[in-house]
PDB file of N, CA and C in Angstrom:
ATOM      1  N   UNK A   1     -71.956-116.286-113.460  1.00  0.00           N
ATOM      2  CA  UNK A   1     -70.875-115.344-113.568  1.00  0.00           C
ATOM      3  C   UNK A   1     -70.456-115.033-114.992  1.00  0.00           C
ATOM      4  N   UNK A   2     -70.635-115.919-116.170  1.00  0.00           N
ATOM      5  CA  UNK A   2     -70.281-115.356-117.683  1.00  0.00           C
ATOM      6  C   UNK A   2     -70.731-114.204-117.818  1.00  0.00           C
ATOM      7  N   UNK A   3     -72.534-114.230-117.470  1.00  0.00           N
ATOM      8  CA  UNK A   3     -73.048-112.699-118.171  1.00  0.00           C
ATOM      9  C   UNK A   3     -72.106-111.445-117.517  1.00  0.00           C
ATOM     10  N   UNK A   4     -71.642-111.532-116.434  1.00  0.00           N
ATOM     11  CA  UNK A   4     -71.072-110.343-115.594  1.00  0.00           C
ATOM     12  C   UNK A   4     -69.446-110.468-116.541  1.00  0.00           C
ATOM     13  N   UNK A   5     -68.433-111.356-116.845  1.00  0.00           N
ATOM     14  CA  UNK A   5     -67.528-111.356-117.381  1.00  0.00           C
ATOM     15  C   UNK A   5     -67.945-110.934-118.879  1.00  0.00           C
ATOM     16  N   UNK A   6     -68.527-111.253-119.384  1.00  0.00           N
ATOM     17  CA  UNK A   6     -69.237-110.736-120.555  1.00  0.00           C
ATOM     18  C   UNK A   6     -69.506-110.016-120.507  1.00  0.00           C
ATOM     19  N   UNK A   7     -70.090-109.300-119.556  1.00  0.00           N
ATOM     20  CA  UNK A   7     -70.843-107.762-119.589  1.00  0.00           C
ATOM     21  C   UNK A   7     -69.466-106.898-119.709  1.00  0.00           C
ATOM     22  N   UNK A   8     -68.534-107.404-118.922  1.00  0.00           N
ATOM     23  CA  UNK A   8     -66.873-106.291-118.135  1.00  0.00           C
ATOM     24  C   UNK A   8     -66.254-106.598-119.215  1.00  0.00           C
ATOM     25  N   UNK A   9     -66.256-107.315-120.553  1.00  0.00           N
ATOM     26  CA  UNK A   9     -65.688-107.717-121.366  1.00  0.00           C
ATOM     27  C   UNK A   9     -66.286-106.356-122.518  1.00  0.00           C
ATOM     28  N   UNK A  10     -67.032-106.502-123.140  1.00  0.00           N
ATOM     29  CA  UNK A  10     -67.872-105.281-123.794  1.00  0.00           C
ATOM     30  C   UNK A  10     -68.240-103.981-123.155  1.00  0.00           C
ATOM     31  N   UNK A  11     -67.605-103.582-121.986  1.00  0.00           N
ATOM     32  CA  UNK A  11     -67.947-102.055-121.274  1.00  0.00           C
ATOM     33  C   UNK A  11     -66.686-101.632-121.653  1.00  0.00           C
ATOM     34  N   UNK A  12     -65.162-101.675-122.125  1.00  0.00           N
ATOM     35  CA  UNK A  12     -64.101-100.579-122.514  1.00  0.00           C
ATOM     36  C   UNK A  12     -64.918-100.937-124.330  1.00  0.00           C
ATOM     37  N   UNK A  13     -65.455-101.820-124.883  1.00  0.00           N
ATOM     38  CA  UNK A  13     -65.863-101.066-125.850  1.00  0.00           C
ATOM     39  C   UNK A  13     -66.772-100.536-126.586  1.00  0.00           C
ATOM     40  N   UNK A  14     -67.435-100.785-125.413  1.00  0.00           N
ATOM     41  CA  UNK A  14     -68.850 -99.269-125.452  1.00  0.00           C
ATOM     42  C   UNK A  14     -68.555 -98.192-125.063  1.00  0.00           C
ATOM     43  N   UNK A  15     -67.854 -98.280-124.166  1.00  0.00           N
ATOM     44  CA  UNK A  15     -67.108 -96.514-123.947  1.00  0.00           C
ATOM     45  C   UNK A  15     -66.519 -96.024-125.214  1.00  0.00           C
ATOM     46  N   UNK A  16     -65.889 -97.137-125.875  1.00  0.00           N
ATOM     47  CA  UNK A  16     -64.987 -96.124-126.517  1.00  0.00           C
ATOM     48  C   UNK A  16     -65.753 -95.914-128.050  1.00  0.00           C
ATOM     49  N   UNK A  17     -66.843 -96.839-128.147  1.00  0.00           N
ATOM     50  CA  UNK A  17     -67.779 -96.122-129.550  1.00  0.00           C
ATOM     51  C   UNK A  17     -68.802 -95.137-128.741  1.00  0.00           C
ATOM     52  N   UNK A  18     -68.619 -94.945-127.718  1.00  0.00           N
ATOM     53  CA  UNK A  18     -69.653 -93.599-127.305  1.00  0.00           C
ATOM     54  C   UNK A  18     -69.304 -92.645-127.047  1.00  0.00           C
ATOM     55  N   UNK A  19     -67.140 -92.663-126.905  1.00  0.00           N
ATOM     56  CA  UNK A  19     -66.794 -91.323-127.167  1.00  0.00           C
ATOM     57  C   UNK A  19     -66.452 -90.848-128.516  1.00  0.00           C
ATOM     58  N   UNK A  20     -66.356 -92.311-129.075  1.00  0.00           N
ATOM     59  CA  UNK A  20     -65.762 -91.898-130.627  1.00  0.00           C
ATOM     60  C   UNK A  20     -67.172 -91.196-131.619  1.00  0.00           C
ATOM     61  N   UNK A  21     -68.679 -91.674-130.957  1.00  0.00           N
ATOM     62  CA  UNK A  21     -69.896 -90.907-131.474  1.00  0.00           C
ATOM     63  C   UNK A  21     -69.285 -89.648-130.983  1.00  0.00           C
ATOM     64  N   UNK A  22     -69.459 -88.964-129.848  1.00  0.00           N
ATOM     65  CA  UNK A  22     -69.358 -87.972-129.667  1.00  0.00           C
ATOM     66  C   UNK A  22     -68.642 -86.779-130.170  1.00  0.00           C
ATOM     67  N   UNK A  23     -67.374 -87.827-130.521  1.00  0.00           N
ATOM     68  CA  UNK A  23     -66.524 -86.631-131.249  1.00  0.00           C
ATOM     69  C   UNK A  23     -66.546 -86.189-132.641  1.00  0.00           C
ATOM     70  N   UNK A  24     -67.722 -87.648-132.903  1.00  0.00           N
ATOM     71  CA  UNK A  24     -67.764 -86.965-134.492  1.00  0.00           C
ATOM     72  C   UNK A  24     -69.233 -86.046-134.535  1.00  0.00           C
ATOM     73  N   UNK A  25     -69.804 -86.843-133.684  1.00  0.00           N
ATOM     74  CA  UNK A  25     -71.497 -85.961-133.940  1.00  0.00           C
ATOM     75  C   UNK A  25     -71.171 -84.577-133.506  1.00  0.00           C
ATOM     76  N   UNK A  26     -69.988 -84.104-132.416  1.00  0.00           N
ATOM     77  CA  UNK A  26     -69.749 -82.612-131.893  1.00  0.00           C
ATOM     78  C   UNK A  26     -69.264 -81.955-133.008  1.00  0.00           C
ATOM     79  N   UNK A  27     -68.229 -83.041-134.206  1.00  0.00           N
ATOM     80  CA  UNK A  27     -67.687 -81.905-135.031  1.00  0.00           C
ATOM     81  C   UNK A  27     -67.975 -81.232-136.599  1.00  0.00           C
ATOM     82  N   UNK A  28     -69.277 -81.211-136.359  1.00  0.00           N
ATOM     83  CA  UNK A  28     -70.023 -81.581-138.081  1.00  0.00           C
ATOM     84  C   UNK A  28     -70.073 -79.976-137.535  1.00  0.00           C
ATOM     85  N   UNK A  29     -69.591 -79.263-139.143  1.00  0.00           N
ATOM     86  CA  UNK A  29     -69.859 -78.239-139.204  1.00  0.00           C
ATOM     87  C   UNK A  29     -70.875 -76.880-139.097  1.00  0.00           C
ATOM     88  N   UNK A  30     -70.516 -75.913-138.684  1.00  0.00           N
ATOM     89  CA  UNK A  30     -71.573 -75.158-138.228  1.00  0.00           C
ATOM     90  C   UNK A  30     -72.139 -74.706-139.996  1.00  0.00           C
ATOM     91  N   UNK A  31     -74.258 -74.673-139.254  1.00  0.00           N
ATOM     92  CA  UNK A  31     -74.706 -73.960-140.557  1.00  0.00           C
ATOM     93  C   UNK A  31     -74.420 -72.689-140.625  1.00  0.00           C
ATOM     94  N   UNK A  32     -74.535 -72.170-141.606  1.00  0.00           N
ATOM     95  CA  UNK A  32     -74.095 -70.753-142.506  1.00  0.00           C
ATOM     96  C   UNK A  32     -75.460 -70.151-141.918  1.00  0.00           C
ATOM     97  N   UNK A  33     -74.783 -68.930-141.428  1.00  0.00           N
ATOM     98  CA  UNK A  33     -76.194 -68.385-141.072  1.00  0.00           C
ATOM     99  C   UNK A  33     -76.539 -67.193-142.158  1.00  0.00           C
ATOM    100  N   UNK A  34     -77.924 -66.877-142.120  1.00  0.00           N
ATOM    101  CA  UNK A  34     -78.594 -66.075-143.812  1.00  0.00           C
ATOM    102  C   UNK A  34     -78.115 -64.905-143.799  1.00  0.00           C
ATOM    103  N   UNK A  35     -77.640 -64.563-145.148  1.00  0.00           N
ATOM    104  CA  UNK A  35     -77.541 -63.252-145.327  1.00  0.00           C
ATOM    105  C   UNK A  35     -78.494 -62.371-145.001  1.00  0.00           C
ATOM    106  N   UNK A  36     -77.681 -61.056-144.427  1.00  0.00           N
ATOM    107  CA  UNK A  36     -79.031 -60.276-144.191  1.00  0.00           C
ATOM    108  C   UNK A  36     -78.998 -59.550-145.369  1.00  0.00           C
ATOM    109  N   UNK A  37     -80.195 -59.392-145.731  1.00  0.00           N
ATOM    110  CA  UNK A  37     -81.219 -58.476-146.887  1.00  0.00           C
ATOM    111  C   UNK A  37     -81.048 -56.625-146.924  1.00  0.00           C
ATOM    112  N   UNK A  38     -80.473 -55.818-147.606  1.00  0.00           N
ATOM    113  CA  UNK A  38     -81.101 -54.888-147.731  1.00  0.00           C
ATOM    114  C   UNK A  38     -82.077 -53.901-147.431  1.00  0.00           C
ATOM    115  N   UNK A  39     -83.235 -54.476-147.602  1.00  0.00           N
ATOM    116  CA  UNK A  39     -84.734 -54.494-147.148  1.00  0.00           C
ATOM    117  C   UNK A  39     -85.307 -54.951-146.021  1.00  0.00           C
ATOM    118  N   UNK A  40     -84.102 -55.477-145.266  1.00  0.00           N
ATOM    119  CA  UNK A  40     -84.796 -55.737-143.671  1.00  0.00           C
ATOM    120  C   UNK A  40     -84.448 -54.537-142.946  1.00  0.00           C
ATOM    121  N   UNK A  41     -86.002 -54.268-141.781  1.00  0.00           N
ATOM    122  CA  UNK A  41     -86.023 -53.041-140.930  1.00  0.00           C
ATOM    123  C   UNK A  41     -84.717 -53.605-140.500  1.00  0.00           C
ATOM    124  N   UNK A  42     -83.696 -54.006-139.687  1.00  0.00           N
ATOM    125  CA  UNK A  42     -82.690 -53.510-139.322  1.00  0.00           C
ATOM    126  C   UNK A  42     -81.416 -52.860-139.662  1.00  0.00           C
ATOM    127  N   UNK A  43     -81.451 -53.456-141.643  1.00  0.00           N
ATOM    128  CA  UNK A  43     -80.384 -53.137-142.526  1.00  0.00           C
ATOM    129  C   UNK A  43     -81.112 -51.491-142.830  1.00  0.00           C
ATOM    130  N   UNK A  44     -82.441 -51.340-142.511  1.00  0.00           N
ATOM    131  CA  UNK A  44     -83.191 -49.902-143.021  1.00  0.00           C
ATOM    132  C   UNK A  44     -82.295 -48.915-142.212  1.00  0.00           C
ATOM    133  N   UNK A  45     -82.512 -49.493-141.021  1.00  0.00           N
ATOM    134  CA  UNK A  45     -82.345 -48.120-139.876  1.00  0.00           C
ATOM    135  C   UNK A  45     -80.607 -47.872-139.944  1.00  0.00           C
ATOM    136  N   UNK A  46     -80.021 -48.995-140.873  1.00  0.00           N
ATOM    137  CA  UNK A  46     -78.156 -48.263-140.495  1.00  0.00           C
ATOM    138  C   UNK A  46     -78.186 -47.885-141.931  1.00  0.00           C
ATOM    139  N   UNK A  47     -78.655 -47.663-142.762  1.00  0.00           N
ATOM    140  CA  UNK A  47     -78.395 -48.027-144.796  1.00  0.00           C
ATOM    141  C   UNK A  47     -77.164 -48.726-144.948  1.00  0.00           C
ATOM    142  N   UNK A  48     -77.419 -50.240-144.452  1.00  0.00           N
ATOM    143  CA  UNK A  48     -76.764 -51.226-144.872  1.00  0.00           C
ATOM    144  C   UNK A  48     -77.326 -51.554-146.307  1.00  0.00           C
ATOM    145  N   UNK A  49     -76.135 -51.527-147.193  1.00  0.00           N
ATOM    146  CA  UNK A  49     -75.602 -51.828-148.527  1.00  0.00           C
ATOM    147  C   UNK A  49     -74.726 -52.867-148.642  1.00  0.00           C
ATOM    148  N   UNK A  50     -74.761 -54.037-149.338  1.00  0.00           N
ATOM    149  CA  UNK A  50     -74.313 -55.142-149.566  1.00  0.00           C
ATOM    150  C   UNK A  50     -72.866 -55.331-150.426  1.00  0.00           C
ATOM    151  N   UNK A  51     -73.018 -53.815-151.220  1.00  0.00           N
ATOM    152  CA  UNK A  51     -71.756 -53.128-151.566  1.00  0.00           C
ATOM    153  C   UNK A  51     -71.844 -51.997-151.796  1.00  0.00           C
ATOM    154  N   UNK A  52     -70.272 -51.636-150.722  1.00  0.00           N
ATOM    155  CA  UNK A  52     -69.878 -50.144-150.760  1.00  0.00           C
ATOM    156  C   UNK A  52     -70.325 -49.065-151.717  1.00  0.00           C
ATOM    157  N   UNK A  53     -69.459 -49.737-152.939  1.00  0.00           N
ATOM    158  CA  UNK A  53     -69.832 -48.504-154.089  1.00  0.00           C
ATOM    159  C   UNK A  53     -71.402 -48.147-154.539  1.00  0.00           C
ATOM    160  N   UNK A  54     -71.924 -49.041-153.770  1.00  0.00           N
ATOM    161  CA  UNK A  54     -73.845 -48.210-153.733  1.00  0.00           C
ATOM    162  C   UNK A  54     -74.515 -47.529-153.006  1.00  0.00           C
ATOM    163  N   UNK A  55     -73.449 -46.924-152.094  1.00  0.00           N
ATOM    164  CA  UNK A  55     -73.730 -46.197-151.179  1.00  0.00           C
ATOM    165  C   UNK A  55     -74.602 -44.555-151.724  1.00  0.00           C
ATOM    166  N   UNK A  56     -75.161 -44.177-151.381  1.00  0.00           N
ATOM    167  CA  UNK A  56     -75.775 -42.904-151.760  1.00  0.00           C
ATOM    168  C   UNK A  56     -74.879 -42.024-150.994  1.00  0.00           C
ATOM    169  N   UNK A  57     -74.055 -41.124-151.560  1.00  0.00           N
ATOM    170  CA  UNK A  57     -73.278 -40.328-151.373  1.00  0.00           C
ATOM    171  C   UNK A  57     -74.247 -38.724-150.238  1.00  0.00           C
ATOM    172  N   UNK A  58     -75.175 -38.540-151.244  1.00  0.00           N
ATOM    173  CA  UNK A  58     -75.905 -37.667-150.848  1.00  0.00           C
ATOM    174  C   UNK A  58     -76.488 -38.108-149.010  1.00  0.00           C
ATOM    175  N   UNK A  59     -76.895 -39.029-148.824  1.00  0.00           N
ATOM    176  CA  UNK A  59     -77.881 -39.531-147.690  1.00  0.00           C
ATOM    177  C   UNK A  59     -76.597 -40.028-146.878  1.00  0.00           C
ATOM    178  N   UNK A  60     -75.521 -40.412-147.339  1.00  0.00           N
ATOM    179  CA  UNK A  60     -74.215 -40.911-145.966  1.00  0.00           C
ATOM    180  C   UNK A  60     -72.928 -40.123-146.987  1.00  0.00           C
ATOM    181  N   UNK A  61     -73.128 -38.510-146.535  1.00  0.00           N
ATOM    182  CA  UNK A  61     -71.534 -37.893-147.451  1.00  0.00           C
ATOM    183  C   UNK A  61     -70.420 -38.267-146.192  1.00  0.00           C
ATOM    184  N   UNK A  62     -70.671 -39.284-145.185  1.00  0.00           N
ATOM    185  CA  UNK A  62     -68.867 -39.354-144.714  1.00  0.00           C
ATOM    186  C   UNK A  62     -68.687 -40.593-144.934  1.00  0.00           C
ATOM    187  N   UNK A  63     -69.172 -41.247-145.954  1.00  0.00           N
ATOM    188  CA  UNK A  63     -68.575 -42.728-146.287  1.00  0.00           C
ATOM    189  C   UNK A  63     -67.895 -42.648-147.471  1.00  0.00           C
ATOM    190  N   UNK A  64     -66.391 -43.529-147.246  1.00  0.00           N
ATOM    191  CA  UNK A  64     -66.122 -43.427-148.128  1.00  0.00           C
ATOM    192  C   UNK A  64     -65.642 -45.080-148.605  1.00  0.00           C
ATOM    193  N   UNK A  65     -65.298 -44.541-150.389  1.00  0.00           N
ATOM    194  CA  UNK A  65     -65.772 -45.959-150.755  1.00  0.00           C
ATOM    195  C   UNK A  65     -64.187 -47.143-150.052  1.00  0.00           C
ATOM    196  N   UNK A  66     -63.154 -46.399-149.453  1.00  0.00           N
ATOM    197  CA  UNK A  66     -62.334 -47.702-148.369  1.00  0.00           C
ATOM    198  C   UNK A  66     -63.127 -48.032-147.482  1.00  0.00           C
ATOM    199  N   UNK A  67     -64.424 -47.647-147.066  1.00  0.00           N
ATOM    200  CA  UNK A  67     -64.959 -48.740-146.016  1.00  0.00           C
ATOM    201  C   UNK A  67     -65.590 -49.272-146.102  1.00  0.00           C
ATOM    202  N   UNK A  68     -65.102 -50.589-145.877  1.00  0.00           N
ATOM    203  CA  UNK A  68     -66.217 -51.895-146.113  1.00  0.00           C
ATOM    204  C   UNK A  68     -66.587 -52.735-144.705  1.00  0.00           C
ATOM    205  N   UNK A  69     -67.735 -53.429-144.560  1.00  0.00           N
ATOM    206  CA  UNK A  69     -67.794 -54.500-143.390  1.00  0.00           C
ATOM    207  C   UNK A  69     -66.144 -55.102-143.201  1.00  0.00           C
ATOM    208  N   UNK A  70     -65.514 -55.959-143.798  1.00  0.00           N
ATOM    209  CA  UNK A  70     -64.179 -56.677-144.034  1.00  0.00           C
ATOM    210  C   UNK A  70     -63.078 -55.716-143.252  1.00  0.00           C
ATOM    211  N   UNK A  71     -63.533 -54.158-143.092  1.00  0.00           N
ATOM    212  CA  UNK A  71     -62.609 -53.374-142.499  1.00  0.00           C
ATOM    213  C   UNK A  71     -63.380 -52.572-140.894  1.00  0.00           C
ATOM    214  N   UNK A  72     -64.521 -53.391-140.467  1.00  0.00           N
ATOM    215  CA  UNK A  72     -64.996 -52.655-139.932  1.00  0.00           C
ATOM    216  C   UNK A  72     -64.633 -53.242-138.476  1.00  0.00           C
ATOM    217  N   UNK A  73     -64.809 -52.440-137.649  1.00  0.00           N
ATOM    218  CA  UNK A  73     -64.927 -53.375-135.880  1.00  0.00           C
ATOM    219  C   UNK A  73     -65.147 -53.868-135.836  1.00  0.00           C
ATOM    220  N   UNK A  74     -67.039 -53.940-136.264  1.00  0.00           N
ATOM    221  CA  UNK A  74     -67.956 -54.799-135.576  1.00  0.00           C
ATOM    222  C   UNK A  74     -68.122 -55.825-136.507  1.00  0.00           C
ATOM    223  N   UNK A  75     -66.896 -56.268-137.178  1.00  0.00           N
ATOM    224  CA  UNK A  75     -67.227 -57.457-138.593  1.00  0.00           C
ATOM    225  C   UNK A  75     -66.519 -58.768-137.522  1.00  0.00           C
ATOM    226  N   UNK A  76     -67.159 -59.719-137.674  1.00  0.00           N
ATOM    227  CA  UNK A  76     -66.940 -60.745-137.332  1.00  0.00           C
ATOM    228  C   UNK A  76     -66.132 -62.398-138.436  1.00  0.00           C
ATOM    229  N   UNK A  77     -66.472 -61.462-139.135  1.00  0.00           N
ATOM    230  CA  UNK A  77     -65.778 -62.588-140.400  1.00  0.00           C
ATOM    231  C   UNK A  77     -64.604 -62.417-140.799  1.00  0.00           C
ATOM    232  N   UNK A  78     -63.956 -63.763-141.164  1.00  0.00           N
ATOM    233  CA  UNK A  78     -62.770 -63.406-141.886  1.00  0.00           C
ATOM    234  C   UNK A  78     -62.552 -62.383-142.784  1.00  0.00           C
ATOM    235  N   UNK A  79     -61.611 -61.576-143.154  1.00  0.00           N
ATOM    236  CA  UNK A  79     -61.270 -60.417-144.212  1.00  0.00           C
ATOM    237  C   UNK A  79     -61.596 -60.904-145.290  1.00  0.00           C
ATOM    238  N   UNK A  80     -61.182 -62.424-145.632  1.00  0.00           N
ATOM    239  CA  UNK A  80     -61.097 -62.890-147.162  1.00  0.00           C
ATOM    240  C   UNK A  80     -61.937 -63.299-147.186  1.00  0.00           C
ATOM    241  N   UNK A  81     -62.871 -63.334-146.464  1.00  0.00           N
ATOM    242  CA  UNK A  81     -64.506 -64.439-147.144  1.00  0.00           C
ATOM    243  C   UNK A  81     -65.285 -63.728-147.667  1.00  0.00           C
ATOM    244  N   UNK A  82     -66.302 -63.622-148.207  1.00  0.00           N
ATOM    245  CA  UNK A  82     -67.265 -63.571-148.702  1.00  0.00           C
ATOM    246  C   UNK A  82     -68.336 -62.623-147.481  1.00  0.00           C
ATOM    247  N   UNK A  83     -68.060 -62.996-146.629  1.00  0.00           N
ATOM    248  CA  UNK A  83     -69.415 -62.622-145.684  1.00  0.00           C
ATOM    249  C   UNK A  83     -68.880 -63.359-144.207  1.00  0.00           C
ATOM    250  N   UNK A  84     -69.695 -62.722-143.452  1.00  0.00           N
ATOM    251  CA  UNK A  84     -69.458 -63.010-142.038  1.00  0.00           C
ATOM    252  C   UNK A  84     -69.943 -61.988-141.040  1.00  0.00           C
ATOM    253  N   UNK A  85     -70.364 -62.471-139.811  1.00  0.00           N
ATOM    254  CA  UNK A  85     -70.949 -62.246-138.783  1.00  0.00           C
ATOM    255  C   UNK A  85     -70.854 -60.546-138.441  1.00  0.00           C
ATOM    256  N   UNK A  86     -71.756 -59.728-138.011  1.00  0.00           N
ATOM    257  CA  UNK A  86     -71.700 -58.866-138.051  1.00  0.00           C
ATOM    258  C   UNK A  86     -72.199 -58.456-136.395  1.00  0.00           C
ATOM    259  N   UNK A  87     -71.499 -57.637-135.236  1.00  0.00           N
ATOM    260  CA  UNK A  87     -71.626 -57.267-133.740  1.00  0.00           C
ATOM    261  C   UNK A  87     -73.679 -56.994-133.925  1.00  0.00           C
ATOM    262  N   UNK A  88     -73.771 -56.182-134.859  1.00  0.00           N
ATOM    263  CA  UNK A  88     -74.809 -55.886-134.781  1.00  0.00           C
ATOM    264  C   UNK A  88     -76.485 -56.569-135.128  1.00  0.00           C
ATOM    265  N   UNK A  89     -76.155 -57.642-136.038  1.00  0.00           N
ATOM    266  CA  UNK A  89     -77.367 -58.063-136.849  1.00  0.00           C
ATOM    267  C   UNK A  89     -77.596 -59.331-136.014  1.00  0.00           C
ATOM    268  N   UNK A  90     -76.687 -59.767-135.447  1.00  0.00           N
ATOM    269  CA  UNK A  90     -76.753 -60.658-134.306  1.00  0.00           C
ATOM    270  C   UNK A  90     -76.783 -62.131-135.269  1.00  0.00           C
ATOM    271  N   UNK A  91     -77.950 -63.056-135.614  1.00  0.00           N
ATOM    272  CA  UNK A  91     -77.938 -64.677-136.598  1.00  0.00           C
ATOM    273  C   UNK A  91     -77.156 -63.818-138.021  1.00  0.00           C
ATOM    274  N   UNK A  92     -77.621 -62.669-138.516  1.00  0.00           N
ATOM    275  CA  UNK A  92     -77.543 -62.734-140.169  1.00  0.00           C
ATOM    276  C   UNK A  92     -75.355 -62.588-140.127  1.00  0.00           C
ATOM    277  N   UNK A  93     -75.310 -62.594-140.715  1.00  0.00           N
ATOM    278  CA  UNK A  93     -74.004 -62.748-141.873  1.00  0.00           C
ATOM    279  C   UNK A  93     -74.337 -61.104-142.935  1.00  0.00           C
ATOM    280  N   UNK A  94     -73.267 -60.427-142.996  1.00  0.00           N
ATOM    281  CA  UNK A  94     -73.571 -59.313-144.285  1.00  0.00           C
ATOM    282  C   UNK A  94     -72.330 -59.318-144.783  1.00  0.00           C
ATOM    283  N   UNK A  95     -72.150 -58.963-145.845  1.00  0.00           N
ATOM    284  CA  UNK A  95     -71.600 -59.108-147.326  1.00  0.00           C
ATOM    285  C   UNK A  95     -69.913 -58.056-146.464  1.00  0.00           C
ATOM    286  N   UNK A  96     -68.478 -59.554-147.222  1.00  0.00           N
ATOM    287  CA  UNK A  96     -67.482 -58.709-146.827  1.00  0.00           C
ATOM    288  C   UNK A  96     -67.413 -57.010-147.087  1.00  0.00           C
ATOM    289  N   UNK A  97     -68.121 -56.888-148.282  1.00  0.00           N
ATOM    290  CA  UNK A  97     -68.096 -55.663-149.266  1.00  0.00           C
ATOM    291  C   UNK A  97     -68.655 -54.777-149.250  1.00  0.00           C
ATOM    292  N   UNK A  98     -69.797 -55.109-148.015  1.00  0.00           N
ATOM    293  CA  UNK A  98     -70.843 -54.120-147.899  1.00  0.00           C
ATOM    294  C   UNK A  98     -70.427 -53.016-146.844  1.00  0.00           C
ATOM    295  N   UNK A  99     -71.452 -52.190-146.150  1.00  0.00           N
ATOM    296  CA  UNK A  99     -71.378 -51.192-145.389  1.00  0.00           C
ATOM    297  C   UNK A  99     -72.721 -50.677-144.735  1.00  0.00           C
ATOM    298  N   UNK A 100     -72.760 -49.861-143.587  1.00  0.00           N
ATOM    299  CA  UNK A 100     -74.047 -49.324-142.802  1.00  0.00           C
ATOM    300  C   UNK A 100     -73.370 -48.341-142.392  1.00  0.00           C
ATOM    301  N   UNK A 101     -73.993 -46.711-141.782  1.00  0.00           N
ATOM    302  CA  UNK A 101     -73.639 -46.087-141.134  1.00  0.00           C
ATOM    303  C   UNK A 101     -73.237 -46.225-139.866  1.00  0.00           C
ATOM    304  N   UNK A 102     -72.630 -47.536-139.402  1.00  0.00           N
ATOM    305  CA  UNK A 102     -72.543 -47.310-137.986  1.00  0.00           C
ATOM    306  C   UNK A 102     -71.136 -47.858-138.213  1.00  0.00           C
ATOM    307  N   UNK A 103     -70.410 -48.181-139.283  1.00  0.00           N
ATOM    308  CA  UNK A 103     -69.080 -48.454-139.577  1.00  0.00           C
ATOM    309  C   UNK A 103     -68.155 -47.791-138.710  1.00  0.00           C
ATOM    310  N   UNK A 104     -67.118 -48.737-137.894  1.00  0.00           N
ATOM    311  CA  UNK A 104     -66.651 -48.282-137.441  1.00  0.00           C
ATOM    312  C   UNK A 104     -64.922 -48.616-137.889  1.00  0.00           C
ATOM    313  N   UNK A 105     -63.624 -47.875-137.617  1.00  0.00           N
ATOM    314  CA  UNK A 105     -62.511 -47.997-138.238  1.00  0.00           C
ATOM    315  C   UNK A 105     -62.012 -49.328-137.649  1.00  0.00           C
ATOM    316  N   UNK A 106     -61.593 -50.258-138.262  1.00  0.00           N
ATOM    317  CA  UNK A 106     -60.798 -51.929-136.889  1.00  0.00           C
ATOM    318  C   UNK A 106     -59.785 -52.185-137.412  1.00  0.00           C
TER     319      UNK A 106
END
């Protein structure tokens, strides 16, 4: 009968280092997912620009330089960061500052 009292003796504290793993291995931060590029066919087909003011006026004349990703619908990132998730590019991240023709007002 020890091993069984022994065993019921060490089971509340194996539970509780196998929830205390859990809660730390669940809370390790998410990776940064890659900027998208310029030069990728999907940034081709909207003329996603990484920043506004490089927009070609001539090839998109209804953009103007207040719209940025940071102001757009389909921006998924905080206003103040740097970059963040975009409805459309799906893994990539594009530039708070940037822009594509499919900008929409948010």
């Amino acid at each position: 009968m020890p091993r069984r009292r022994q065993f019921l003796g060490y089971l509340p504290l194996a539970l509780t280092s196998g929830m205390v793993a859990a809660v730390v291995l669940g809370s390790r931060p998410a990776r940064a997912a890659a900027m998208l590029g310029e030069q990728e066919p999907q940034a081709l087909k909207v003329g996603y620009k990484a920043d506004s003011s490089k927009v070609d006026p001539q090839k998109y004349p209804s953009h103007k330089p207040s719209q940025t990703c940071a102001n757009c619908q389909l921006y998924q990132g905080d206003e103040r960061s740097a970059g963040g998730g975009c409805v459309l590019f799906g893994d990539k991240d594009v530039a708070a500052k940037g822009w594509c023709s499919a900008w929409e007002q948010g």
